[in-house]
Protein backbone atom coordinates (compact mmCIF):
# COMPACT_ATOMS: atom_id res chain seq x y z
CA UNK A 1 -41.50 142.52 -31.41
CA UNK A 2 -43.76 143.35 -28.78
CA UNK A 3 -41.60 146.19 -26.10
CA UNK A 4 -42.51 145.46 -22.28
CA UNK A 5 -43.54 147.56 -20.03
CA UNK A 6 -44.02 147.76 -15.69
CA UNK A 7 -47.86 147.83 -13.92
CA UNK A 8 -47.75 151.76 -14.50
CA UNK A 9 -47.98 151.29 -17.87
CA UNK A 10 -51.07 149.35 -17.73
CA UNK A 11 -52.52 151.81 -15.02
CA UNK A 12 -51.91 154.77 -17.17
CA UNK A 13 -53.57 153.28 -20.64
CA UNK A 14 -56.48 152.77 -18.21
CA UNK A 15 -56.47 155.88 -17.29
CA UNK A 16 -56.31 157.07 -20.81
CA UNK A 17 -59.23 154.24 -21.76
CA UNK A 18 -61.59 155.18 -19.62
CA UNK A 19 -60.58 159.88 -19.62
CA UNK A 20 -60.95 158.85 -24.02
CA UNK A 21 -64.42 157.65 -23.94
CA UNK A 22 -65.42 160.25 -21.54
CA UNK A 23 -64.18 163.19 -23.51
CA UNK A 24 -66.30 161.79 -26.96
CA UNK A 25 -69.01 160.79 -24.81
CA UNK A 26 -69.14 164.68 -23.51
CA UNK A 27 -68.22 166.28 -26.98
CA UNK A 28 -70.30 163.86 -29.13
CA UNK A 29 -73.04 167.18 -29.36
CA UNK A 30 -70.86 169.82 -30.02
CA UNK A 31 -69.38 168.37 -33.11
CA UNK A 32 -69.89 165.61 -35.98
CA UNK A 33 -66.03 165.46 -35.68
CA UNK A 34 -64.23 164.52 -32.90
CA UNK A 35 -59.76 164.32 -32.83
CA UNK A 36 -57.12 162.56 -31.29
CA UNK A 37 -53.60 163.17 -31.19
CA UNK A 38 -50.83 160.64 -29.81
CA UNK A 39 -47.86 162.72 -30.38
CA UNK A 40 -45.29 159.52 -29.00
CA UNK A 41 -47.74 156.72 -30.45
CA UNK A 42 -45.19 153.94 -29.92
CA UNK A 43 -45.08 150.85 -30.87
CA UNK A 44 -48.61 149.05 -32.20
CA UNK A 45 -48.18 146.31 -29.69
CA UNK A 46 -47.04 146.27 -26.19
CA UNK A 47 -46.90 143.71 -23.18
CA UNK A 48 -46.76 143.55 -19.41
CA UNK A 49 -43.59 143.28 -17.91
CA UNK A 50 -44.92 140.94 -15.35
CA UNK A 51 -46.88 138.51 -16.15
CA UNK A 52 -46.40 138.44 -20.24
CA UNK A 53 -49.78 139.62 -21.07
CA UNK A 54 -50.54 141.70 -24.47
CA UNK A 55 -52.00 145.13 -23.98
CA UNK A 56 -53.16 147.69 -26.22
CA UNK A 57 -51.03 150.53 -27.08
CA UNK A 58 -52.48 153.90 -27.03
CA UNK A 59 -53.61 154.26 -30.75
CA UNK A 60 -55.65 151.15 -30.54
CA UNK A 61 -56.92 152.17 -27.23
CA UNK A 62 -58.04 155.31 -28.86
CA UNK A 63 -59.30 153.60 -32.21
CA UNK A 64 -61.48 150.95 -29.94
CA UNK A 65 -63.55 154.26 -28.42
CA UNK A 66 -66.99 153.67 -29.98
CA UNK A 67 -69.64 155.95 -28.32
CA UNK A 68 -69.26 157.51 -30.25
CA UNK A 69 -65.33 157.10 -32.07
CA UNK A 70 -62.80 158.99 -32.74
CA UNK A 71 -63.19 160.33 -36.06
CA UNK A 72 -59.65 161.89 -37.11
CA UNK A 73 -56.81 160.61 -35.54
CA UNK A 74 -53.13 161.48 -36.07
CA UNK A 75 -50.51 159.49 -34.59
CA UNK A 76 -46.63 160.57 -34.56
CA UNK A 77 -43.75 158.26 -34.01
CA UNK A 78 -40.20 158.14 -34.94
CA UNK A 79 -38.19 156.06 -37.96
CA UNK A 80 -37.96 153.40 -38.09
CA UNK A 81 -40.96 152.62 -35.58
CA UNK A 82 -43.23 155.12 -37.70
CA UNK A 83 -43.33 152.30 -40.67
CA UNK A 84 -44.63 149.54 -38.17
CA UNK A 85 -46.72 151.51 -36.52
CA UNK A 86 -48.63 152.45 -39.86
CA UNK A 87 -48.63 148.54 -41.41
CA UNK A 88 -50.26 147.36 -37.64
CA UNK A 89 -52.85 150.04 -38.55
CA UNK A 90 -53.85 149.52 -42.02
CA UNK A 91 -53.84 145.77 -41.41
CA UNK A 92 -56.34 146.43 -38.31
CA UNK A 93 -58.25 149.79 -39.13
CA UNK A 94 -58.20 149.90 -43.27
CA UNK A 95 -61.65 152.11 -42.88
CA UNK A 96 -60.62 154.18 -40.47
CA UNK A 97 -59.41 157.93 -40.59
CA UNK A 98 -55.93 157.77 -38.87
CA UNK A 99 -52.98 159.14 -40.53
CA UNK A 100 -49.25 158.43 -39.07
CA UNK A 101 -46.75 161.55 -39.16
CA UNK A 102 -42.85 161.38 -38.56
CA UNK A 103 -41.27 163.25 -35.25
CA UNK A 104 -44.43 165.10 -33.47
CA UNK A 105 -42.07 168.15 -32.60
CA UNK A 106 -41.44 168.72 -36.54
CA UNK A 107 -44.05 167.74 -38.11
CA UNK A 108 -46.53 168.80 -35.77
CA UNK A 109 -47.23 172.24 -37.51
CA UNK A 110 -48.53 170.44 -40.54
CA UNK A 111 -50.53 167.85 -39.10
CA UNK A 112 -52.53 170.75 -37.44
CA UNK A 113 -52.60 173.00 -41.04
CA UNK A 114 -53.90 169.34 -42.70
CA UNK A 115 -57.11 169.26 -39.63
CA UNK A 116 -57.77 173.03 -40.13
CA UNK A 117 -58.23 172.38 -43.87
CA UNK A 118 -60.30 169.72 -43.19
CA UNK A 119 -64.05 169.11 -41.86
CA UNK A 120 -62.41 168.84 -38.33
CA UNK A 121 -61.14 172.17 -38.10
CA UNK A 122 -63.20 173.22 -35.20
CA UNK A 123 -63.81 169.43 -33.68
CA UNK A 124 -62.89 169.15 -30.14
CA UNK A 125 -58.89 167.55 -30.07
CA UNK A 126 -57.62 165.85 -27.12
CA UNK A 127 -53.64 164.73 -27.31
CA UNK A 128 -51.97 162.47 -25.62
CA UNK A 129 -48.25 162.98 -24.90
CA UNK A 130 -46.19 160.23 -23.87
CA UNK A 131 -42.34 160.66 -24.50
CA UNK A 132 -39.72 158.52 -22.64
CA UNK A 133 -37.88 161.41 -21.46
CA UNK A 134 -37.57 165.14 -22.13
CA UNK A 135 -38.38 165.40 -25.94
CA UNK A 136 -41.66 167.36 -26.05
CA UNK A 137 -40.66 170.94 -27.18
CA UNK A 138 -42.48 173.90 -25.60
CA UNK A 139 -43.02 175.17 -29.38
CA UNK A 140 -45.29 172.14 -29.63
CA UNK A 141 -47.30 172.65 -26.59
CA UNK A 142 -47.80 176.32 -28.29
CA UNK A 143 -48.59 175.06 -31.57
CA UNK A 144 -51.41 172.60 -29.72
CA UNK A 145 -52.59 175.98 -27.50
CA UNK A 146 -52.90 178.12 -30.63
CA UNK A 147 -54.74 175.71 -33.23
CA UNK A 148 -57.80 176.38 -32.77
CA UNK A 149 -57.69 180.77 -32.15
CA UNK A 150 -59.08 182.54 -29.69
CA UNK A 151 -61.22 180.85 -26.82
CA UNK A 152 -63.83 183.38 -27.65
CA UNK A 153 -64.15 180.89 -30.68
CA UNK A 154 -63.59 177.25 -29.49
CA UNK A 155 -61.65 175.85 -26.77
CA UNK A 156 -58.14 174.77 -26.84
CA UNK A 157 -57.13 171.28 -27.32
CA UNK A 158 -56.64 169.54 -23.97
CA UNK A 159 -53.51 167.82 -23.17
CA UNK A 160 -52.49 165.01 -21.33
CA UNK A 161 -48.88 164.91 -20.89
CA UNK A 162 -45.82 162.53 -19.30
CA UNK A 163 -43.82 164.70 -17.44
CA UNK A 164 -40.61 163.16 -16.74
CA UNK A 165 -39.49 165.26 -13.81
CA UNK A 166 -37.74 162.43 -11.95
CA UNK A 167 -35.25 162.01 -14.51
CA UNK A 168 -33.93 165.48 -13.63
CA UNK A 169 -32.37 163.94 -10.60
CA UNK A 170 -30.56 161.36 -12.97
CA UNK A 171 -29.47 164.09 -15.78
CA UNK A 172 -28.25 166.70 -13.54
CA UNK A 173 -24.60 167.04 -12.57
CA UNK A 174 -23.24 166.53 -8.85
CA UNK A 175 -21.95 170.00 -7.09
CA UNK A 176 -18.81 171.25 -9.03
CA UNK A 177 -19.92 169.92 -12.60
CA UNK A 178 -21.07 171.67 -15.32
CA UNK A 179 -24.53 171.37 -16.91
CA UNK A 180 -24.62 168.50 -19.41
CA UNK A 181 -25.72 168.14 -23.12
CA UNK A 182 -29.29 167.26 -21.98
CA UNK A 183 -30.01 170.88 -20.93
CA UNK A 184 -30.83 172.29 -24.18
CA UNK A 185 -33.94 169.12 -24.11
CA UNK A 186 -34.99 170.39 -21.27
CA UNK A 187 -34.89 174.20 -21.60
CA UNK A 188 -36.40 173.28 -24.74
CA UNK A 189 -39.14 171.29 -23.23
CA UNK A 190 -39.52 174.40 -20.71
CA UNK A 191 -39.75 176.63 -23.51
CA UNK A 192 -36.68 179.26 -21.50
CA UNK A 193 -33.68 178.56 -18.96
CA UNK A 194 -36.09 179.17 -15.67
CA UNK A 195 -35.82 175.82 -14.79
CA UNK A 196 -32.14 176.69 -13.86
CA UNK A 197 -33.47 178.42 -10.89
CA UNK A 198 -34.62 175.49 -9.57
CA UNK A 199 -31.69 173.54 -10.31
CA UNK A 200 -29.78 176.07 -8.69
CA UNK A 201 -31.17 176.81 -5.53
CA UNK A 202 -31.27 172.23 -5.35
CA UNK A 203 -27.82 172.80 -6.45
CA UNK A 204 -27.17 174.92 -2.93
CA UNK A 205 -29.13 172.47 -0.49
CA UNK A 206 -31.83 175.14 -0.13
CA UNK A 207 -34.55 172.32 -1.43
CA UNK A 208 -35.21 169.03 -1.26
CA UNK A 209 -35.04 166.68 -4.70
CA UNK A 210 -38.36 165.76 -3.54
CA UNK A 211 -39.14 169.91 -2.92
CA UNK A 212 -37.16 170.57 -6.93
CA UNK A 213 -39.36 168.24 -8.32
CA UNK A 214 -42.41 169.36 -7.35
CA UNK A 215 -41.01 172.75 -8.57
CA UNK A 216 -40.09 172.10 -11.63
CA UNK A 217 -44.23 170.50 -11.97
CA UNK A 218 -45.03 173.74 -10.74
CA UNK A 219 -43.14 175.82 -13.01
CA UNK A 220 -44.51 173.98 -16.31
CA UNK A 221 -47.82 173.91 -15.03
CA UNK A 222 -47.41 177.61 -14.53
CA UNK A 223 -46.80 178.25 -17.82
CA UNK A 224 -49.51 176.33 -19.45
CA UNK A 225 -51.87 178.61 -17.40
CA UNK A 226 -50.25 181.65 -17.25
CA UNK A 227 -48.22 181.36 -20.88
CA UNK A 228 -50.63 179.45 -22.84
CA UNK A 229 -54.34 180.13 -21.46
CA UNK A 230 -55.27 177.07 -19.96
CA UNK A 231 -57.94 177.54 -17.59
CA UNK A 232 -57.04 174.18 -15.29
CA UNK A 233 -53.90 171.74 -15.31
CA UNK A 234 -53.94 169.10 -12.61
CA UNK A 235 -50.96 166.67 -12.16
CA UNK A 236 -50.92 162.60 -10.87
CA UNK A 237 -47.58 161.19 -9.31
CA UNK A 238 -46.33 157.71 -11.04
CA UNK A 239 -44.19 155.90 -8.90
CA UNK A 240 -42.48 152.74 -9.13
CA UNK A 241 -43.12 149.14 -7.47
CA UNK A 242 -40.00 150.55 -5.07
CA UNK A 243 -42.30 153.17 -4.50
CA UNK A 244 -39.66 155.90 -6.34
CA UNK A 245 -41.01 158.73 -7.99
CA UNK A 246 -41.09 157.76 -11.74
CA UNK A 247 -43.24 160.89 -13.49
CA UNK A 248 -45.79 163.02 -13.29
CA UNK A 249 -49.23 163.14 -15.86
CA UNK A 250 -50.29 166.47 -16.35
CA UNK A 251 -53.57 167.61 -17.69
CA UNK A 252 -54.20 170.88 -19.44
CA UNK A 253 -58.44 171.69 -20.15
CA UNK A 254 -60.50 174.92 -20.90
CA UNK A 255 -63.12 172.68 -20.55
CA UNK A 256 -64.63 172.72 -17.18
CA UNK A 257 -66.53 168.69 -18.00
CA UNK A 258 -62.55 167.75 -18.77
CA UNK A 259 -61.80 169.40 -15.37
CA UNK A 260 -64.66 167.37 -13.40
CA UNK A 261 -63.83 163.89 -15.16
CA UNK A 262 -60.04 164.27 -14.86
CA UNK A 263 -60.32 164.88 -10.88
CA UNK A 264 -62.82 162.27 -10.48
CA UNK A 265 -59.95 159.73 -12.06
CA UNK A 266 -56.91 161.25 -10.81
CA UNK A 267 -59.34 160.74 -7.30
CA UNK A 268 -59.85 157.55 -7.97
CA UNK A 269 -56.23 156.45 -9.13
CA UNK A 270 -54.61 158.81 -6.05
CA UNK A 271 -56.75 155.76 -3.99
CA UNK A 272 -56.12 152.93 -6.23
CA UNK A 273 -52.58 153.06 -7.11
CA UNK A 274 -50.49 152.35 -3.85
CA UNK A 275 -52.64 149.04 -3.80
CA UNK A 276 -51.42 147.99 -7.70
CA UNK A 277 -47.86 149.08 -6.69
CA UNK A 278 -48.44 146.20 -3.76
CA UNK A 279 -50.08 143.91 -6.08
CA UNK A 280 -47.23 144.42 -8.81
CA UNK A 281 -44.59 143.43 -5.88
CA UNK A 282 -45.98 139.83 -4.59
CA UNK A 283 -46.60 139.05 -8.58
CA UNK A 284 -43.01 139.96 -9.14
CA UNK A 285 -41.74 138.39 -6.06
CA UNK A 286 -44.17 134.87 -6.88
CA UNK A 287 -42.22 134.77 -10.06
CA UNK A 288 -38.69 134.89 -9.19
CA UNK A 289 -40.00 131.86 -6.47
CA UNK A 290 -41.15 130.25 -9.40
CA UNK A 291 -37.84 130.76 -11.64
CA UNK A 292 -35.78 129.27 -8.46
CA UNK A 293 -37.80 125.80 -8.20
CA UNK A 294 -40.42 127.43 -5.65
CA UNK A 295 -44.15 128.32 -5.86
CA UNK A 296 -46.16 129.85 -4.03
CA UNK A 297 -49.89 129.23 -5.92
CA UNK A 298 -52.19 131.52 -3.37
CA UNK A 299 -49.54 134.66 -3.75
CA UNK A 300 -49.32 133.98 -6.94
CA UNK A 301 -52.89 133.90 -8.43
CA UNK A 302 -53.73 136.94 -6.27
CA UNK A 303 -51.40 139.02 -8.17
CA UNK A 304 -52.80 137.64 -11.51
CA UNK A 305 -56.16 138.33 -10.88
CA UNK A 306 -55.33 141.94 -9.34
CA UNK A 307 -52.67 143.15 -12.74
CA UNK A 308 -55.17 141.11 -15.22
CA UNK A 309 -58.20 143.34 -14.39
CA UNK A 310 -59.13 146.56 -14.96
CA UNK A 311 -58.60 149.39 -12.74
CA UNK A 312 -61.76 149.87 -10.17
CA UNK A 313 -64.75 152.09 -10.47
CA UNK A 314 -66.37 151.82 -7.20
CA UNK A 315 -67.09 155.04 -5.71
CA UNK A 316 -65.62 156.17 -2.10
CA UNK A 317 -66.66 158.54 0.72
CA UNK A 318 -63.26 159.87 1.37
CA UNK A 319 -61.08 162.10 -1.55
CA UNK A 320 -57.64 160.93 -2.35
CA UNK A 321 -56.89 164.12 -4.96
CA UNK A 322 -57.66 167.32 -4.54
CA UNK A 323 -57.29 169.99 -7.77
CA UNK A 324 -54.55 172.88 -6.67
CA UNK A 325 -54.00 175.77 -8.91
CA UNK A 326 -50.46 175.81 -10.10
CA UNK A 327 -48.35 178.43 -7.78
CA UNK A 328 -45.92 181.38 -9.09
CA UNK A 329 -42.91 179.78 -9.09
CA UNK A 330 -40.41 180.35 -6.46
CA UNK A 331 -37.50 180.29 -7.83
CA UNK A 332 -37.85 182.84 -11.23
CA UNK A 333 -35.32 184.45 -13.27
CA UNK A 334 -33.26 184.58 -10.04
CA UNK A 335 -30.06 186.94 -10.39
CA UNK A 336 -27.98 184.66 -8.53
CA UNK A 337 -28.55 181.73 -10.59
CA UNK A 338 -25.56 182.17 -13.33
CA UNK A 339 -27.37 179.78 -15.63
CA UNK A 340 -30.70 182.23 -15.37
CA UNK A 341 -28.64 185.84 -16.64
């Protein structure tokens, strides 16, 4: 059964489309092996909330790429999804060089040991991380950083990661309550407790939610610069058709052509977004008219047209998205944070 899924869905796989073809477009020279890793692959099949129209999930985005293709790719996913996932993708891709692993945090460590003892030990990776909540572990993002040695040798493999920092707001406890079972996710998806700062000092009204979210982007972006090496990490707001904050993607390159071609789209989608949010609204709103005896045909078939398309190219004189360089954190290892001793 096909799982649906809101506009930002769609907008993000484009995203991913068009970032995929550019990365083995720009690598194709530097190696006869290229790599993709979808550490939350998903289900094989996926559909638009509204309207009901198929889309491809990540691996088949990533196994359509043809100039040139991926040529090792590794996708993770939990039981019991990992079993459809694999019979979607020998029925579709028999030829192909994919291989589907269990759990991406556990398993991750030998998935990397099979590439290194392969012909794709130096390739250039790119991996795509896409959990529904808190569930990538810090030791993973090191395991990714360290696979291929020192940069002196290769450059790292570049990430592009769902960071669900609005949920924070959700999982956290009121004033007076203790911290709940989700903190050890989310220390572990930290990699340490310094997040508590952050909760803290929101904790005490001395920052905004909006203020501890865009700390706690900070803070991991931080570390993937400052802990693991990477030379640029940009991050892209998701928000809902309510206009809520929903995520943010972050991006992690040593590759300075990765850097270029991920602010040109994160430009491009800073500017494009907003209007899909609108254009997911009236198609939402043209369908409950529809469900209640009413129709409204000219609303209606402008929202088709706008979700069934692909998101624009066209250039634009003004800049939407600017690349900032992650901050030191503000609120560190504080001492009067209990949670941070």
């Amino acid at each position: 059964m096909r799982r649906s899924w809101g506009y930002w869905t769609r907008y993000k796989l484009d995203l991913l489309q068009r970032y995929l073809s550019a990365f083995t477009s720009t690598t194709k020279n530097k190696s006869s092996r290229i790599v993709y890793l979808d550490l939350f692959a998903g289900q094989p099949d996926i559909v638009d909330r509204v309207p009901k129209i198929p889309r491809d999930s990540s691996p088949r985005l990533a196994l359509c790429v043809d100039d040139p293709p991926f040529t090792d790719l590794r996708f993770f996913e939990l039981v019991p999804n990992v079993t459809s996932l694999r019979q979607a993708l020998t029925l579709d891709y028999v030829t192909r060089n994919w291989l589907v692993y269990e759990d991406s945090n556990a398993s991750i460590g030998q998935a990397l040991a099979d590439l290194r003892f392969s012909e794709a030990r130096s390739a250039p990776t790119f991996a795509f991380i896409d959990p529904h909540g808190p569930h990538c572990k810090w030791q993973t993002l090191e395991s990714l950083a360290a696979h291929k040695g020192p940069p002196r040798f290769t450059m790292k493999v570049e990430l592009w990661m769902l960071f669900p920092d609005s949920l924070f707001s959700r999982l956290m406890p009121k004033p007076g309550e203790v911290l709940p079972a989700e903190d050890a996710a989310i220390t572990a998806m930290f990699g340490d407790g310094a997040w508590h700062a952050i909760w803290w000092a929101l904790r005490n009204e001395e920052i905004t939610p909006e203020e501890a979210r865009e700390e706690y982007v900070n803070l991991l972006r931080w570390r993937l610069e400052t802990e693991l090496g990477y030379r640029w990490t940009h991050q892209l707001e998701i928000r809902n058709t309510l206009d809520a904050p929903m995520c943010h993607m972050l991006f992690a390159t040593d590759s300075e052509a990765g850097h270029r071609i991920l602010s040109h789209l994160y430009d491009q989608a800073a500017n494009e977004f907003p209007n899909m949010a609108q254009d997911a609204r009236r198609m939402r709103d043209s369908l409950q008219l529809q469900e209640s005896g009413q129709f409204d045909f000219f609303s209606s078939l402008g929202g088709i047209e706008a979700l069934g398309g692909s998101v624009g190219m066209a250039g634009s004189a003004e800049h939407f998205y600017e690349h900032q360089r992650a901050e030191e954190p503000r609120f560190h290892d504080r001492e009067t944070c209990p949670y941070c001793l």
